[in-house]
Structures are given as C-alpha cells and as structure tokens.
Protein backbone atom coordinates (compact mmCIF):
# COMPACT_ATOMS: atom_id res chain seq x y z
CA UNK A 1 0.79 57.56 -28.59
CA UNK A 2 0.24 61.14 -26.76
CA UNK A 3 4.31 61.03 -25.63
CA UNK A 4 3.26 59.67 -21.94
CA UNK A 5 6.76 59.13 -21.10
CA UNK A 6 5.48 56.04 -18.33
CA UNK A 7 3.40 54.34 -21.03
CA UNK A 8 6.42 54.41 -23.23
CA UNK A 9 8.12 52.71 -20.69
CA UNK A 10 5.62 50.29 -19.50
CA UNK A 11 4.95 49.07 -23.23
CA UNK A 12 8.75 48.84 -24.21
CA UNK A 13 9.03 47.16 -21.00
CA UNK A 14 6.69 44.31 -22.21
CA UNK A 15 8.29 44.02 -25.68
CA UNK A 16 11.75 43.92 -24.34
CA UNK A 17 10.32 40.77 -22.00
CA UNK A 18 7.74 39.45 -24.39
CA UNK A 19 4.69 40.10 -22.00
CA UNK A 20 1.13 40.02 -23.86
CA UNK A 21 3.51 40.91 -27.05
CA UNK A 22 5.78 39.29 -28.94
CA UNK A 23 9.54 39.74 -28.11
CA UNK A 24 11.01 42.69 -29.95
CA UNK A 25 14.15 44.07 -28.20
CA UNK A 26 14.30 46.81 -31.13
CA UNK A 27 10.80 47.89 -30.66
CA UNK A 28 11.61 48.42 -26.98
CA UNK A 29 14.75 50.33 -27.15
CA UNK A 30 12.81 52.78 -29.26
CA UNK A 31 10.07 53.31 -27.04
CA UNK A 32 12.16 53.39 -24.01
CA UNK A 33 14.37 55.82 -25.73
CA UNK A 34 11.36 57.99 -26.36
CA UNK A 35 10.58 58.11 -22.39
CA UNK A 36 14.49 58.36 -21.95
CA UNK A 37 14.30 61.68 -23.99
CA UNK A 38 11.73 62.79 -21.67
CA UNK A 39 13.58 62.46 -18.87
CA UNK A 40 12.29 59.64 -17.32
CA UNK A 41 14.69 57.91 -15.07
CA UNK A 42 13.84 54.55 -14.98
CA UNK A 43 14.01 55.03 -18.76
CA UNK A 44 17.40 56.16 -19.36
CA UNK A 45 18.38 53.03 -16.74
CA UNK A 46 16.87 50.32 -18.77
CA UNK A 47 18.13 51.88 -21.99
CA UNK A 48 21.66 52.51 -20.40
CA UNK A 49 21.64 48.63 -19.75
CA UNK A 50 20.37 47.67 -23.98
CA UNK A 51 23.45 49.60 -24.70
CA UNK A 52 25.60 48.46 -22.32
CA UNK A 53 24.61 44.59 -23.46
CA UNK A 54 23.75 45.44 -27.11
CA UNK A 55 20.13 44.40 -26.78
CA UNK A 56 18.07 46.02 -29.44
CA UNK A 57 20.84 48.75 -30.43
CA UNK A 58 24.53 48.37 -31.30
CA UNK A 59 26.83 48.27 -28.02
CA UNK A 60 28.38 51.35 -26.89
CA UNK A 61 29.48 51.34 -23.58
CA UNK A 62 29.96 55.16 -23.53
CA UNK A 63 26.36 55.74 -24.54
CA UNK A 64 25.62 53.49 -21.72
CA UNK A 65 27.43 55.34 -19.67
CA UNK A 66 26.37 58.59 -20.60
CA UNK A 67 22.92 57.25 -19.95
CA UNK A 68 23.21 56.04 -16.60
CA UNK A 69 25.08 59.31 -15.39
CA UNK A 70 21.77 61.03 -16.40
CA UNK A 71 19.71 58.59 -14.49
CA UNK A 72 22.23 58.32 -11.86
CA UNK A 73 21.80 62.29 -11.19
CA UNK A 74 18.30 61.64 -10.61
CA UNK A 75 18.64 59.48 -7.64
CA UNK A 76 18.08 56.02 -9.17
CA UNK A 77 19.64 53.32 -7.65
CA UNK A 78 19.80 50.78 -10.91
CA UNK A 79 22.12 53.74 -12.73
CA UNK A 80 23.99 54.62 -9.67
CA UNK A 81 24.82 50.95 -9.32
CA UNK A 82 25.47 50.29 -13.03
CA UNK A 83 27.74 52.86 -13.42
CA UNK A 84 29.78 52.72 -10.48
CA UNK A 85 30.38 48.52 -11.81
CA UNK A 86 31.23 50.73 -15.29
CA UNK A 87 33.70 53.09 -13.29
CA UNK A 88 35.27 50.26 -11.04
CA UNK A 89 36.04 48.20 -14.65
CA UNK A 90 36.86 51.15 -16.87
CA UNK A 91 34.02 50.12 -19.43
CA UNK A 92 33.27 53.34 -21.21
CA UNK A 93 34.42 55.40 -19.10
CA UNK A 94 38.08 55.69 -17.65
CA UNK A 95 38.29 53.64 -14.02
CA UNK A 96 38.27 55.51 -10.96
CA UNK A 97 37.63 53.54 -8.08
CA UNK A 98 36.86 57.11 -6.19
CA UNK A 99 34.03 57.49 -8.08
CA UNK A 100 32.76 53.85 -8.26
CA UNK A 101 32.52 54.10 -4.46
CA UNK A 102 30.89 56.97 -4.27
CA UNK A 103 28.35 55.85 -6.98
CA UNK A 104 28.29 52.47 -5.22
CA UNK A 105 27.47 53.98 -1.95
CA UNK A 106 25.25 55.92 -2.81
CA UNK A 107 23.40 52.74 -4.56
CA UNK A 108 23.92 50.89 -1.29
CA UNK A 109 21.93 53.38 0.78
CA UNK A 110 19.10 52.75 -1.45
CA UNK A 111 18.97 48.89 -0.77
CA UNK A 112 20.32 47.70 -3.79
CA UNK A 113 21.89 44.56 -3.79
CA UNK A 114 24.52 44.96 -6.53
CA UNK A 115 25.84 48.02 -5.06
CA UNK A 116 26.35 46.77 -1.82
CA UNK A 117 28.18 43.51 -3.43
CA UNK A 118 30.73 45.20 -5.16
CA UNK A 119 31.46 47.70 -2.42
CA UNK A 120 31.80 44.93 -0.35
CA UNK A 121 34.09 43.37 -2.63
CA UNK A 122 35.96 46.82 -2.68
CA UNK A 123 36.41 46.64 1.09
CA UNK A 124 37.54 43.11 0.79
CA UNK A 125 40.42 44.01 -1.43
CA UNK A 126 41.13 47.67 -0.36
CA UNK A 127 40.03 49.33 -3.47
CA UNK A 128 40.13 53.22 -2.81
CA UNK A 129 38.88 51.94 0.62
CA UNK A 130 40.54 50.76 4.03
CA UNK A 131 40.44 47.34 3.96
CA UNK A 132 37.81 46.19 5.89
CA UNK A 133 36.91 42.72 6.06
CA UNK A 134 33.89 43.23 8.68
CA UNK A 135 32.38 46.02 6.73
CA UNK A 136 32.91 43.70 3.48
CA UNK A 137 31.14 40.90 5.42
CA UNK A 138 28.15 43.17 6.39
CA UNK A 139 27.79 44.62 2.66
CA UNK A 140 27.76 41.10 1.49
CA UNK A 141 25.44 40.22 3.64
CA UNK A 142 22.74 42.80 2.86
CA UNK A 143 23.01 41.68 -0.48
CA UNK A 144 22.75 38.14 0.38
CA UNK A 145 19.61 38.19 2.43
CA UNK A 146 18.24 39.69 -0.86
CA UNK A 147 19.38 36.52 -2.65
CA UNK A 148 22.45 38.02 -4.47
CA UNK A 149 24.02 34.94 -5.69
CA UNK A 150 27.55 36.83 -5.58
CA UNK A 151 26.79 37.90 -2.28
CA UNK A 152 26.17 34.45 -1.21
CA UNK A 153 28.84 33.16 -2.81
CA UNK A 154 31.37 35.84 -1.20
CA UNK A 155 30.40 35.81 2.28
CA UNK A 156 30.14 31.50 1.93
CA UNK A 157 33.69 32.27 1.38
CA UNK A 158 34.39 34.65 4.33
CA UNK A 159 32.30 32.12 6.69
CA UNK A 160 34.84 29.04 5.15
CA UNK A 161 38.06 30.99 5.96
CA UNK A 162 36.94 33.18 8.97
CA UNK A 163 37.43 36.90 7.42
CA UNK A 164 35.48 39.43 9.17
CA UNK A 165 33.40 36.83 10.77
CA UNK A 166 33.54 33.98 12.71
CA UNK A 167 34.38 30.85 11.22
CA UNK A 168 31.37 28.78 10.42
CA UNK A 169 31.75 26.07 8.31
CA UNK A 170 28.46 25.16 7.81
CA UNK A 171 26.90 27.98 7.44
CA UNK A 172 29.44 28.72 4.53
CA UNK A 173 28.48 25.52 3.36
CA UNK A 174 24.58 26.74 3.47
CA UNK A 175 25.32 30.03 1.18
CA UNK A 176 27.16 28.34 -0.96
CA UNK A 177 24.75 25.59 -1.58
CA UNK A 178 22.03 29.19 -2.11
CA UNK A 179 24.38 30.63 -4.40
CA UNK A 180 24.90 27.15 -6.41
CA UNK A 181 21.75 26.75 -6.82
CA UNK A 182 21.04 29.92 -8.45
CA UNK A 183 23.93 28.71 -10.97
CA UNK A 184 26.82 30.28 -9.85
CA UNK A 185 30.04 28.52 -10.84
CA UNK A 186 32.51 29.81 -8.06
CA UNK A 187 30.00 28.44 -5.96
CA UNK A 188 29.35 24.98 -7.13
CA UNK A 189 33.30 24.97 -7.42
CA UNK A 190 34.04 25.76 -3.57
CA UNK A 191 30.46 24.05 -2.39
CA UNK A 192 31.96 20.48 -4.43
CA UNK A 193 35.15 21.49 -3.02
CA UNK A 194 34.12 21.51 0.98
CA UNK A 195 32.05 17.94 -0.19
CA UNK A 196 35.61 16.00 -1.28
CA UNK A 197 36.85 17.06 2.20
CA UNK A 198 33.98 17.35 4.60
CA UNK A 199 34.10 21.19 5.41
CA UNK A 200 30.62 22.15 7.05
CA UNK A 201 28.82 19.20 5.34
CA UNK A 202 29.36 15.45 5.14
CA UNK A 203 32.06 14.09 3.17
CA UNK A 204 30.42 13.14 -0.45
CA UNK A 205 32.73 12.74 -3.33
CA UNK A 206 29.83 11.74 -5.48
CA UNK A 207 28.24 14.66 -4.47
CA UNK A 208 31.23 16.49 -5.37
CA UNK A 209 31.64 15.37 -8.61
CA UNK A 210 27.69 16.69 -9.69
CA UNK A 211 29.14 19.83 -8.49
CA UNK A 212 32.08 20.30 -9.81
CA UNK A 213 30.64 18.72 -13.09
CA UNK A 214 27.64 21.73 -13.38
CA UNK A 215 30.89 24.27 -13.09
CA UNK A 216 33.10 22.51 -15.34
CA UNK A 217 30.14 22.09 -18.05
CA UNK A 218 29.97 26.26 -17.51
CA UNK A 219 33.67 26.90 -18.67
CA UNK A 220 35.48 27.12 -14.90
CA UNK A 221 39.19 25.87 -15.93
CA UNK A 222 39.16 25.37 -11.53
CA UNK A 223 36.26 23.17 -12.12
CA UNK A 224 37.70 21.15 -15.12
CA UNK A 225 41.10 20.80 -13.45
CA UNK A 226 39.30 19.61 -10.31
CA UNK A 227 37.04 17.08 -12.11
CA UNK A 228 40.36 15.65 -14.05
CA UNK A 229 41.92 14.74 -11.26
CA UNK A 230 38.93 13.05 -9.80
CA UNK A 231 38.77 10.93 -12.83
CA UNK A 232 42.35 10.41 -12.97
CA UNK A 233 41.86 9.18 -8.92
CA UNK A 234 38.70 7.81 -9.26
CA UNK A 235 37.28 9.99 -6.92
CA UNK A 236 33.38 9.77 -6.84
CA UNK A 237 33.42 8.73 -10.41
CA UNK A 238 34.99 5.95 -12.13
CA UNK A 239 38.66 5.92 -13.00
CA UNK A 240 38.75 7.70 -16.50
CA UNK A 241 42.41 8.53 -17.41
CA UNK A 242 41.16 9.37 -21.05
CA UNK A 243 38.43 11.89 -19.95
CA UNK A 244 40.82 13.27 -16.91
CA UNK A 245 43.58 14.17 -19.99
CA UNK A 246 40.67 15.92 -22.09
CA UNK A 247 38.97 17.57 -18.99
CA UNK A 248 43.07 18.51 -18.51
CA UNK A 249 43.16 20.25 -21.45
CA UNK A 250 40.34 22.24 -20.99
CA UNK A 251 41.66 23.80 -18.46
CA UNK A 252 45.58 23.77 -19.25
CA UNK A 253 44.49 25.93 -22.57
CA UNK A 254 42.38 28.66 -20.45
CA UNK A 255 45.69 28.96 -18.48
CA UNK A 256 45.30 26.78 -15.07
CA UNK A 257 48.46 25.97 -13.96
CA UNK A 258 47.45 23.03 -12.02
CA UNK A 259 45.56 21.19 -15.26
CA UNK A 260 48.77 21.99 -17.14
CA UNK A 261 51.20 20.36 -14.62
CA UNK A 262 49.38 17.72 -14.14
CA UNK A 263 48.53 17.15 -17.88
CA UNK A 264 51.89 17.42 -18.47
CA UNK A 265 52.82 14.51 -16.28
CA UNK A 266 50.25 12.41 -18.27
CA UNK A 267 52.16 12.95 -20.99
CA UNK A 268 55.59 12.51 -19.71
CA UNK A 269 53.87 8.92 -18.32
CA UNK A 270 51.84 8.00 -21.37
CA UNK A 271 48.66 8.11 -19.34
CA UNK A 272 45.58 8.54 -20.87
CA UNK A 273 47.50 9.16 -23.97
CA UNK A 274 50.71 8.64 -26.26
CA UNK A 275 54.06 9.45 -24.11
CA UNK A 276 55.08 12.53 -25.27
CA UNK A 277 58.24 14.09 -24.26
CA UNK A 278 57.93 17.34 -25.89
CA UNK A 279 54.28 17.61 -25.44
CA UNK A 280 54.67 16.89 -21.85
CA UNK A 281 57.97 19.64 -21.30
CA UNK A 282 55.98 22.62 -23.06
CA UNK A 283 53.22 22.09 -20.74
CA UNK A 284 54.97 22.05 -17.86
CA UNK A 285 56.76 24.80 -18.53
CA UNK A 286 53.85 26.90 -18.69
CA UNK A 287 52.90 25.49 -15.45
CA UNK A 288 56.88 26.43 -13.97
CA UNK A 289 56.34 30.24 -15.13
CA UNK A 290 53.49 30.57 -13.37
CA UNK A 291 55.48 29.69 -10.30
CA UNK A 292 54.01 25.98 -10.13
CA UNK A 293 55.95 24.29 -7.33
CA UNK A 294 55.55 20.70 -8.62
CA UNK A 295 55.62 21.72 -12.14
CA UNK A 296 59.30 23.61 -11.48
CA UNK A 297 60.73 20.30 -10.02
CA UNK A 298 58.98 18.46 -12.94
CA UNK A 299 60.78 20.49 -15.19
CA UNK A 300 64.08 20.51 -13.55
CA UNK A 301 63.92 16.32 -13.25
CA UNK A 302 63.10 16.90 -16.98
CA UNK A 303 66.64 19.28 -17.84
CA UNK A 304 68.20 16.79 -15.08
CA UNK A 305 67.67 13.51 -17.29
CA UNK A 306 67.24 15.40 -20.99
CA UNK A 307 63.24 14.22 -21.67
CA UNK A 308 61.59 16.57 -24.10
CA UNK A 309 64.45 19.52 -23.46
CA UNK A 310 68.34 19.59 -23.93
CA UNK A 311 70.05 18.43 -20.98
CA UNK A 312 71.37 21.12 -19.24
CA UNK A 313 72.21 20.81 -15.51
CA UNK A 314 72.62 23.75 -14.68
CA UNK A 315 68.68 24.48 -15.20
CA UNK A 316 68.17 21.41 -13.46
CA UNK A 317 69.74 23.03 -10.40
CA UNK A 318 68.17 26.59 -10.97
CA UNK A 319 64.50 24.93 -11.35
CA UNK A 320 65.29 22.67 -7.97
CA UNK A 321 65.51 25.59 -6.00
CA UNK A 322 62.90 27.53 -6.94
C-alpha cells in the first residue's frame, strides 16, 4: 500500500499463480504494472510476458515489446531473452535477426536457458550467424543441462545425425526420452521414431506406438501420419485400416504430404473407406505439388489410365519424370 515497488511485485506475483490467494490474473497485472511504473525490472519482465500472452490485459505484442526493451536495458536476462525470441519472429516489432542475436547473447551470458536455445538454433541454421554446428551443439547443451526441453530435444537430434558432435545414438536416444517426458511433441515423434527402427534403444514398436500416440493426441500431423501407417501395417498396434484413414486425414488437412499420398491411395484402393476416384486424385495432387515422389508417380499412373482425372498422356509422362 506505501508504493513498495518489490511488494507490488511479490503480491501480484502470488495472484497471477494463485499462492495463499485466489487466482486473479487482472489483479496481478495491475499491481505488477504499478512496480513496472517504478522501474522495477523484474516488473516490466513479467508484465511484458501478460501482454505478450494476453494474461490479465488485452494482447499487444508491441506493448510487450516496449516493455521488455525497458527491462532489457536494465540488464535482465528474462527481457533480453524475450525480446530477442520477439525480434527473431517479428512479433511486435519488425525482425532483425542482428538484433535478436545480440539480445540473445547477451541473455546467454547470463545463464539463461532460452537464450542460449534459440541462439543455438540460430547457429544451426545460419541466421545472421556463421553456421556453426559445434557452437549450436554447445548452446544447446547449456540449455539442456538446465532441463530445456527444446534444448534436449535439439541436441537429441544433433547426437542422432552426428552434427557438431559425435554420433551417439544412444545418448540421442537419452535426451530425447528427457525432452519427451517433459511433453515435447518433436520429441516423442523422433524418440517413437528411433523405437520402430532400433536407433540407440531396442527395437519396440509397441513402445513406439505410446509415443507417437502422446504426439499425435497433441496435434503433430508427423505424428498422425506416422501412427496411420502403423495401423494401416499393423505395426505395434492392431491392423486398423478405418482409424489409419481418419488418423490420415488429420494430418493430410494440416498439410503433410506423406498422410495425403498415402490417404490418397486408400482411396484410389477402397481401403478403409468407399473407392473414390476423385477423392483419391485431389489428394494426391496436393501430395505431387509438394514434390511427393510416390505421390507424382501416383498421379501420373492416375492421368496414364484416366481414374479420377481426364486422361491425358502427356501428364502421365511429365509426372513420370519428375
């Protein structure tokens, strides 16, 4: 009540996670936006993040913004980190990946694990950077040993395909398994994936399937394609052709070329479902533009023999040699 700008804080704090109060996220944003005017770093942070996710105030990613750069200025890490992620995405402010990295650096030297994940990720890819696979691999691996799921998750990867760092299957198969555990879908994805084969870990296609069904229940089309066609194979679950064509279609409608080629074939075969020509061409063809290999010669068999399109040979030919 006397403006202490920390006791602001602290008590918005415990409304905004329901600690000896009742959960009130617009109580909190006003009493951390009374510390915020005060100056108080950690203040402008937190409320930079209520704005950034609309908890407790309307979204507006350039207040957000504008919030973190004041916190940012100050030294603190959280801001720094926050709004170098803002800069690298162009979220209320316009991207520069100049300034994410230096934001992002100067986050990193601090310890904080989000920073160094995304730089990392920048020197994976090159991103205003050198590309730098064994600097990505160290960055990702400060933020892993502080149990940053993406982190884990990232360098699993680098481990599985031997970027930056000597191949090691199973100790990709190790921070995966961290990084699943902690929820992460790309992770239970790759993790189920390295199960159907036996990459780093013994071969488990029941095992697999749990996996791959905790990413596929999350949204991942990857997922949902790969569960399909282990209940179109029977694969560590029983043979399903009805619930492979739905899992398809999952998938095939958030854009995964694979789940549309091969849902496509279902229908050209009446598998699962009705035959349907024209059901079975369109989907394909979605597959074919996205440069689907199968999917092209699918298409071209389809223009060969006149199923679901005109007949046309001469797309027959052009789609055969793609």
């Amino acid at each position: 009540d006397q403006g202490r700008a920390d006791a602001q804080r602290n008590l918005g704090s415990m409304y905004h996670n329901g600690q000896g109060v009742k959960k009130d996220l617009k109580k909190a944003a006003q009493l951390i936006n009374l510390a915020a005017d005060q100056g108080n770093a950690v203040s402008q942070s937190n409320l930079g993040g209520m704005y950034q996710n609309g908890q407790g105030v309307k979204k507006d990613l350039k207040k957000a913004a504008q919030l973190f750069r004041l916190a940012a200025d100050q030294g603190n890490a959280d801001a720094q980190s926050s709004l170098g992620y803002m800069y690298h995405h162009g979220q209320g402010v316009e991207k520069d990946y100049a300034e994410s990295a230096r934001l992002l650096r100067l986050a990193t030297d601090q310890g904080d694990a989000a920073a160094q994940t995304l730089l990392g990720y920048m020197y994976h890819n090159g991103e205003e950077v050198v590309e730098d696979y064994a600097e990505a691999a160290r960055l990702y691996t400060l933020a892993a040993d502080q149990g940053h799921a993406a982190a884990q998750l990232n360098i699993g990867v680098m481990y599985r395909n031997g970027q930056g760092v000597s191949q090691d299957l199973k100790k990709a198969a190790r921070l995966l398994r961290l990084a699943a555990d902690q929820g992460n879908v790309d992770a239970r994805t790759n993790l189920g994936g390295m199960y159907i084969v036996g990459q780093g870990v013994k071969k488990d296609l029941k095992k697999a399937a749990q996996l791959i069904r905790l990413a596929a229940d999350q949204g991942d089309a990857t997922a949902q394609a790969s569960l399909g066609g282990m209940y179109y194979n029977g694969q560590g679950v029983k043979k399903d052709l009805k619930k492979a064509a739905r899992l398809y279609r999952l998938a095939a409608d958030q854009g995964d070329a694979d789940a549309q080629s091969h849902l496509g074939y279902m229908y050209h075969h009446g598998q699962g479902m009705k035959k349907d020509y024209a059901e079975s061409a369109r989907l394909i063809r979605l597959a074919a533009d996205q440069g689907h290999a199968a999917a092209q010669s699918c298409l071209g068999y389809m223009y060969h023999n006149g199923e679901g399109v005109v007949k046309d040979l001469g797309e027959a030919a052009r789609l055969y040699t793609l």
